[in-house]
Protein backbone atom coordinates (compact mmCIF):
# COMPACT_ATOMS: atom_id res chain seq x y z
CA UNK A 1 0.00 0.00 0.00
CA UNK A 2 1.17 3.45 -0.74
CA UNK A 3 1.18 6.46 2.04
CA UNK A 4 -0.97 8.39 -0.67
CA UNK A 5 -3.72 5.95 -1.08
CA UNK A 6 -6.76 6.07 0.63
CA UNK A 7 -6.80 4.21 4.16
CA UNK A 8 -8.75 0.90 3.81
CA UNK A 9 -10.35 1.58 7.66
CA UNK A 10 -12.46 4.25 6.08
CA UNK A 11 -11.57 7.61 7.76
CA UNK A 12 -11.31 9.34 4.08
CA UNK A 13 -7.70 9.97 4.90
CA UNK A 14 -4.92 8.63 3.04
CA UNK A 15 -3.10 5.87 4.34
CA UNK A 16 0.47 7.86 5.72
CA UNK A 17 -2.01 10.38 7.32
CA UNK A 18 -4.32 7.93 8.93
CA UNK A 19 -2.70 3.98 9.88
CA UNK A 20 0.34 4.12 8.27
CA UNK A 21 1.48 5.83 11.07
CA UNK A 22 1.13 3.34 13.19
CA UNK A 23 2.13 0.43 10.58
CA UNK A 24 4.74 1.60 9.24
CA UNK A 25 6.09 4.73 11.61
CA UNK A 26 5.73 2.78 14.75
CA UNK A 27 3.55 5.55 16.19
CA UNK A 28 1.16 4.67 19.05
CA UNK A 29 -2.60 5.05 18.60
CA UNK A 30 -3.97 7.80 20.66
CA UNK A 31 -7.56 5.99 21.38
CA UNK A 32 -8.97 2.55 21.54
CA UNK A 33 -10.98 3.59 18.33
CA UNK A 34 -7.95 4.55 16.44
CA UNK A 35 -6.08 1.37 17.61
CA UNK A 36 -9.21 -0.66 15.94
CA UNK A 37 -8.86 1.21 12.84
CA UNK A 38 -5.53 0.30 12.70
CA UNK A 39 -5.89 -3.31 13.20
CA UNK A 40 -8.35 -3.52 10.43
CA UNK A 41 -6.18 -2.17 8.23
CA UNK A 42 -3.36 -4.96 9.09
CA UNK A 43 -5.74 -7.35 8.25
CA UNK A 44 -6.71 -5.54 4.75
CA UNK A 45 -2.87 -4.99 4.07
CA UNK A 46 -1.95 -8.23 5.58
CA UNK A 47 0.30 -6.73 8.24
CA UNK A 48 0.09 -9.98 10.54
CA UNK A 49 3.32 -8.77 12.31
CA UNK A 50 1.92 -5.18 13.69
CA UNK A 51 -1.67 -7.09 14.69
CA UNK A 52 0.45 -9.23 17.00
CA UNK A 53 2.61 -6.85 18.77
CA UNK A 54 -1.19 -4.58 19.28
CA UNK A 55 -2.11 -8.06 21.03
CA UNK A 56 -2.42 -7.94 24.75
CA UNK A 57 -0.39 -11.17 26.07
CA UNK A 58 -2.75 -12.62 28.14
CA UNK A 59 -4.99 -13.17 24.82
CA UNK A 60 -2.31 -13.18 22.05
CA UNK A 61 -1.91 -16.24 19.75
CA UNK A 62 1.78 -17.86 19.43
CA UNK A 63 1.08 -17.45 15.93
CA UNK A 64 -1.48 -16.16 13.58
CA UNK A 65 -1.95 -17.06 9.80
CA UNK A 66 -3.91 -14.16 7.75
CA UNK A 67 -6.51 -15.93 5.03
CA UNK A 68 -5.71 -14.46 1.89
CA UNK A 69 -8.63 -15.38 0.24
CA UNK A 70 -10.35 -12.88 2.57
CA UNK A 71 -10.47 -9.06 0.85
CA UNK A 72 -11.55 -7.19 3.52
CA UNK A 73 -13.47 -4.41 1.61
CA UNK A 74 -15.41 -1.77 4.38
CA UNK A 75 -15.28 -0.72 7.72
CA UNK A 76 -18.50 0.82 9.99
CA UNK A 77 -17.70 2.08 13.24
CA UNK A 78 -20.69 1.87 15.17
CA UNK A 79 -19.76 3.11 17.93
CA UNK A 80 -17.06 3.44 20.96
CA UNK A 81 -17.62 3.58 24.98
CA UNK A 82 -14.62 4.90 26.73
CA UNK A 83 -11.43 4.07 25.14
CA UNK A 84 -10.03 7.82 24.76
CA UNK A 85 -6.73 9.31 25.64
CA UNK A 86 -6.96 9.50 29.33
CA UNK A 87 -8.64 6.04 29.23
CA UNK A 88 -7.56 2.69 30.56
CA UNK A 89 -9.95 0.73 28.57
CA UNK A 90 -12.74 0.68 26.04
CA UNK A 91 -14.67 -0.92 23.74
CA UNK A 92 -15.26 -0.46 19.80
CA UNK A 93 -18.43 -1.38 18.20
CA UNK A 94 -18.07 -2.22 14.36
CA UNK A 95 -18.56 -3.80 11.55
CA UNK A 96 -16.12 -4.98 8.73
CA UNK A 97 -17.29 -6.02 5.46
CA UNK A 98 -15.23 -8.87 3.32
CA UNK A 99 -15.54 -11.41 0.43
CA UNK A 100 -13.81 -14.07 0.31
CA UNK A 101 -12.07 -15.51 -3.30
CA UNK A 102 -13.94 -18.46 -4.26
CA UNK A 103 -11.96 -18.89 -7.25
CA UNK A 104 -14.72 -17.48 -9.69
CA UNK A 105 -14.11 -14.57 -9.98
CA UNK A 106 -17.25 -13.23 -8.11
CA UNK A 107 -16.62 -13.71 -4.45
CA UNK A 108 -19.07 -14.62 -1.36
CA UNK A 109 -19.32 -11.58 0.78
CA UNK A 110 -19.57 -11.52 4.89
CA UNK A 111 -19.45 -9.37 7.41
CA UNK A 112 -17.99 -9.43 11.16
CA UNK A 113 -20.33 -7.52 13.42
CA UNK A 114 -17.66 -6.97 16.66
CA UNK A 115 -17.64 -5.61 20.06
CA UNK A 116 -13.98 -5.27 20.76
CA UNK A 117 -12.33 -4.50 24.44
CA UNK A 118 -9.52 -2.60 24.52
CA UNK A 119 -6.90 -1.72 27.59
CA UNK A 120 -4.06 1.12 27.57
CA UNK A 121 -0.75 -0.31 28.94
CA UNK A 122 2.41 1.78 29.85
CA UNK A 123 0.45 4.32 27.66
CA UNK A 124 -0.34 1.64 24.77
CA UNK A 125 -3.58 0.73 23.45
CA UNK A 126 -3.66 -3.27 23.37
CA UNK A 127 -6.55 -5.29 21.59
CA UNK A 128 -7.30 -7.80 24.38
CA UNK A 129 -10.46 -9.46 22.82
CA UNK A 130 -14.20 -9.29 21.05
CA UNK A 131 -17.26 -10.58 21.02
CA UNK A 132 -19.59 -11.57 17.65
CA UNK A 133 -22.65 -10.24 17.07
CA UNK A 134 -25.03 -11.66 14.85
């Protein structure tokens, strides 16, 4: 992905204005919401590495394989409940929009409807874990 192209997590921005700084810059993400975005877009760019080290340890996997037959295509925050700068935790409502590459062509679309939970660390945002909702 190029820093001039538009961010895949929505914001309008391009991507070295919006995520990239925390991809590729090593930036940390001011908010819970912002740390979401983020995340999203490692899994639309396929940046495995930077959604494991936004992992809180107690829920972290030793290792996590990315399906890339999944295009993750649109993200809808839904809303956020604490989670801002002088927060120690939050949650993100959202919902991300995918297909996945069934070798046609077409593609069978989905959708992850999320409550995340968030907690700030030593001043980091951490993704600790979500729940589905239908």
């Amino acid at each position: 992905m190029e820093l001039d192209d538009r961010c895949p997590c929505g914001t309008g921005e391009t991507y070295g204005e919006c995520c990239g700084r925390y991809l590729t810059d090593g930036r940390r993400a001011p908010t819970a919401e912002a740390l979401m975005r983020s995340r999203y877009t490692a899994f639309a760019t396929g940046a495995g590495h930077y959604l494991l080290a936004t992992w809180h340890p107690s829920t972290r996997p030793d290792v996590l394989e990315l399906d890339e037959a999944t295009v993750w295509r649109r993200l809808d925050v839904l809303g956020t409940d604490a989670g801002g700068p002088w927060d120690d935790a939050g949650t993100v409502e959202f919902v991300a929009h995918y297909r996945v590459d069934d070798g046609t062509g077409d593609g069978r679309p989905g959708r992850l409807h999320e409550t995340s939970r968030f907690v700030r660390e030593d001043g980091r945002w951490l993704y600790v874990d979500g729940s589905i909702r239908p």
